[in-house]
Protein backbone atom coordinates (compact mmCIF):
# COMPACT_ATOMS: atom_id res chain seq x y z
CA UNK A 1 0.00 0.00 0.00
CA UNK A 2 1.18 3.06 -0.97
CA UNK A 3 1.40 6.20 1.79
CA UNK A 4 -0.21 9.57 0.57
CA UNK A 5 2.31 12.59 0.64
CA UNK A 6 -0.07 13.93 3.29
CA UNK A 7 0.09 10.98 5.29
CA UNK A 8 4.01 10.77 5.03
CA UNK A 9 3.87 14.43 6.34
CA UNK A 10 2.01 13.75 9.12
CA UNK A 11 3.85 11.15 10.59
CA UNK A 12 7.28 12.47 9.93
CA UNK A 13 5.54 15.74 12.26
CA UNK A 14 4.34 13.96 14.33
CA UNK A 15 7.65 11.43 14.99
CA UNK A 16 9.61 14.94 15.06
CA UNK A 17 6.77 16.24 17.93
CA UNK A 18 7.53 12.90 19.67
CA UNK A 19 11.61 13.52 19.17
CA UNK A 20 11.35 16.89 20.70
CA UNK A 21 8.72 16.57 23.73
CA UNK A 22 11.53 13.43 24.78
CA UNK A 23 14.59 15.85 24.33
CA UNK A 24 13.13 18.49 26.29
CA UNK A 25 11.90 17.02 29.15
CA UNK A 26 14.27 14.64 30.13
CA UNK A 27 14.46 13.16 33.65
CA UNK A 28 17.55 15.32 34.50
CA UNK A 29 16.17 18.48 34.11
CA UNK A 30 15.09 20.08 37.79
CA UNK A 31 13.83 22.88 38.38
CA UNK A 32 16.20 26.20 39.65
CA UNK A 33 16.33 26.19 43.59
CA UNK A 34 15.73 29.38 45.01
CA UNK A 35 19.77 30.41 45.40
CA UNK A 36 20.04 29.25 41.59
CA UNK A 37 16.89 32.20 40.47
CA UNK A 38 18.32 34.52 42.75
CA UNK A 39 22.10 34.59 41.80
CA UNK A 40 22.30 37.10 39.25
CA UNK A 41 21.80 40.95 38.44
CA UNK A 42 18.61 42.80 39.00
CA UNK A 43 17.27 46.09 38.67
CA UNK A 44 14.57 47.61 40.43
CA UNK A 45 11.61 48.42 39.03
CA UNK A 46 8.78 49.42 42.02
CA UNK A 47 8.86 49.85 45.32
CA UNK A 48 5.14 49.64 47.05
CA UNK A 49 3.58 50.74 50.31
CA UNK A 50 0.62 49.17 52.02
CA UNK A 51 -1.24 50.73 54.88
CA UNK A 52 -4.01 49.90 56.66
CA UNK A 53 -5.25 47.71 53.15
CA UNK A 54 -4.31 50.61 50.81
CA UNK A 55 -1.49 49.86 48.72
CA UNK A 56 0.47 52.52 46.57
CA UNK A 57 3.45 52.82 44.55
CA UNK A 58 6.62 55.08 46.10
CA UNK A 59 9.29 54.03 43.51
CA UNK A 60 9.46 57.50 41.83
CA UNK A 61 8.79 59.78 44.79
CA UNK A 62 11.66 57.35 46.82
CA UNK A 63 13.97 57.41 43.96
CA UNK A 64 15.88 59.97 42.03
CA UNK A 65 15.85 59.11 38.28
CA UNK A 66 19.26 58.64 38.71
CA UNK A 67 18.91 55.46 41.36
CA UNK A 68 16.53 53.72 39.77
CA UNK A 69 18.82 51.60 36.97
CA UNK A 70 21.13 50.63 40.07
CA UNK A 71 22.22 47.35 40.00
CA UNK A 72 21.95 44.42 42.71
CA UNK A 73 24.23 41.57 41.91
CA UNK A 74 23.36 38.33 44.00
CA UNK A 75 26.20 35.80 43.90
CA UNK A 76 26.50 32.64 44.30
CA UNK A 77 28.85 32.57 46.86
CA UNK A 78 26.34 34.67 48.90
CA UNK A 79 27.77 38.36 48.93
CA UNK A 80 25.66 40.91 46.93
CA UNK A 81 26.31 44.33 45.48
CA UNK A 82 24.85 47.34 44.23
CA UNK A 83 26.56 49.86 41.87
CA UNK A 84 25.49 52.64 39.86
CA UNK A 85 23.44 51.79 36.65
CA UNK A 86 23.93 54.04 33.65
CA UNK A 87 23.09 57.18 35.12
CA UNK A 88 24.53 58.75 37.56
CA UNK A 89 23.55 61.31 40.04
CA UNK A 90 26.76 62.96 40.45
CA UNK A 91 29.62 61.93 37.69
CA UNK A 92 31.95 61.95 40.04
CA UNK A 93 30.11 59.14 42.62
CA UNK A 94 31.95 55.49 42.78
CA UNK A 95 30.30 52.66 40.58
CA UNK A 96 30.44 50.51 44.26
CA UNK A 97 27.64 51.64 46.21
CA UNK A 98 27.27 48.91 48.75
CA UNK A 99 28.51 45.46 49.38
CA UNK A 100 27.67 42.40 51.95
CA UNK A 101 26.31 39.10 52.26
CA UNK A 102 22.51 37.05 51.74
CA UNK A 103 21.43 34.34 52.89
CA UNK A 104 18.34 32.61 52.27
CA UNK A 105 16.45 31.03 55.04
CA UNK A 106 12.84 28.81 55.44
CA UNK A 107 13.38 26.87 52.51
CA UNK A 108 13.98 30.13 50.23
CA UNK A 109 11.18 31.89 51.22
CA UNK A 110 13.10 34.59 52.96
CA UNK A 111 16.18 36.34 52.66
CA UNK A 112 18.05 38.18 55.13
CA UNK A 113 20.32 40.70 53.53
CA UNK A 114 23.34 42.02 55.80
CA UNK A 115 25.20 45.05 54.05
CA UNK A 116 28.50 45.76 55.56
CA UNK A 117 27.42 49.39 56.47
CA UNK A 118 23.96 49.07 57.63
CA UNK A 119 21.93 46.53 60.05
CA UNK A 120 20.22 43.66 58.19
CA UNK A 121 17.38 43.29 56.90
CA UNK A 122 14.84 39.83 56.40
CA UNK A 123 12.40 39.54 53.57
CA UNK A 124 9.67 37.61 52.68
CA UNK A 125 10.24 36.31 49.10
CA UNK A 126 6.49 36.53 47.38
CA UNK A 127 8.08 35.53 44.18
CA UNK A 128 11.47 34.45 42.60
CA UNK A 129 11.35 33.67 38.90
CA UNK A 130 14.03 33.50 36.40
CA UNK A 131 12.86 37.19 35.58
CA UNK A 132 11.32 38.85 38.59
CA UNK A 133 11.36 39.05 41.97
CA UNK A 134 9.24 40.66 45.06
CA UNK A 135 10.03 40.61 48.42
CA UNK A 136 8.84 42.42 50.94
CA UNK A 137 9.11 43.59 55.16
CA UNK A 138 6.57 44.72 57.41
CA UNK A 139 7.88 48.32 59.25
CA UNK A 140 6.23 48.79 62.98
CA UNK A 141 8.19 51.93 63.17
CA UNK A 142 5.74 54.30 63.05
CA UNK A 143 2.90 52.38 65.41
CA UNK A 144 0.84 51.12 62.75
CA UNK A 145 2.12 47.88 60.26
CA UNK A 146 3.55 49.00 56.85
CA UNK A 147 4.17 46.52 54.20
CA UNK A 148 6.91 47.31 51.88
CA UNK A 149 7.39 45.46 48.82
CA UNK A 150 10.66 45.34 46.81
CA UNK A 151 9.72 44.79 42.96
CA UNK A 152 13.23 43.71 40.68
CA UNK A 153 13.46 42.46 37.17
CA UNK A 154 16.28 40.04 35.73
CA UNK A 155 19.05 42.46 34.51
C-alpha cells in the first residue's frame, strides 16, 4: 500500500513532535532552587507601600531618576552588590555603592540581607522567577504595620 504525501507528512511531524517533547523534558532536568533564580543581576523596578489595606506605589517619589537603573548583583557565593546603573547622580560618585552578604532562610522563602554598612534586613520572598522578583518587610516603626514590597526584574 502506498502512503499519501499527506500521510508521510504527518507522521514524519508527528515522529519529530515525539523527538522533541523526549529531548526536552528529560528526567535530569530540575527545576532552579531558590539560590540558583536569585544569583544574578537585577534592577529595580517598584517599590510599594501598604497601609491599613491601601497599597500605593513610592518608587518615583523614593527614587531619584538617577537610582533607579542601580544594579543588585546576587552571587553565588552569597555576597551581593549594588553599583550605579547608567546614570549617575553625580559623575563623580563610585560605581560601588554597597557590598555584603545574603542568605536565604525557610526553605527560600526569605532572605536576610546584611550590608556591611547598615543593620540587616529579612524579607519575605512573594516571588522568585528567572525574571522577577518581590520581596517584601513589614515596618512597625511608626505604630501602625507598613508593608513594603521590593519589585526587581532580571538584569
Amino acid at each position: 500500500m502506498k502512503m499519501k504525501p499527506f500521510s508521510i507528512k504527518l507522521t514524519l511531524l508527528a515522529l519529530s513532535a515525539i523527538l522533541i517533547f523526549s529531548i526536552g523534558c528529560s528526567k535530569d532536568d530540575k527545576e532552579p532552587t531558590p539560590a540558583e533564580l536569585l544569583s544574578k543581576a537585577w534592577i529595580q523596578t517598584d517599590l510599594l507601600v501598604t497601609i491599613s489595606g491601601q497599597t500605593e506605589s513610592v518608587f518615583d517619589s523614593e527614587y531619584l531618576p538617577c537610582d533607579q537603573d542601580n544594579v543588585y548583583s546576587f552571587k553565588s557565593d552569597g555576597t551581593f552588590t549594588v553599583n550605579e546603573g547608567t546614570s549617575k547622580c553625580d559623575p563623580a560618585d563610585l560605581d560601588l555603592i554597597s557590598t555584603g552578604t545574603w542568605t536565604l532562610l525557610d526553605n527560600g522563602k526569605k532572605i536576610t540581607i546584611d550590608p556591611i554598612d547598615e543593620d540587616p534586613q529579612t524579607l519575605d520572598i512573594e516571588e522568585l522567577t528567572n525574571t522577577s522578583m518581590k520581596a517584601s518587610a513589614i515596618d512597625n516603626s511608626a505604630g501602625l504595620p507598613i508593608k513594603v514590597t521590593f519589585i526587581y526584574r532580571a538584569k
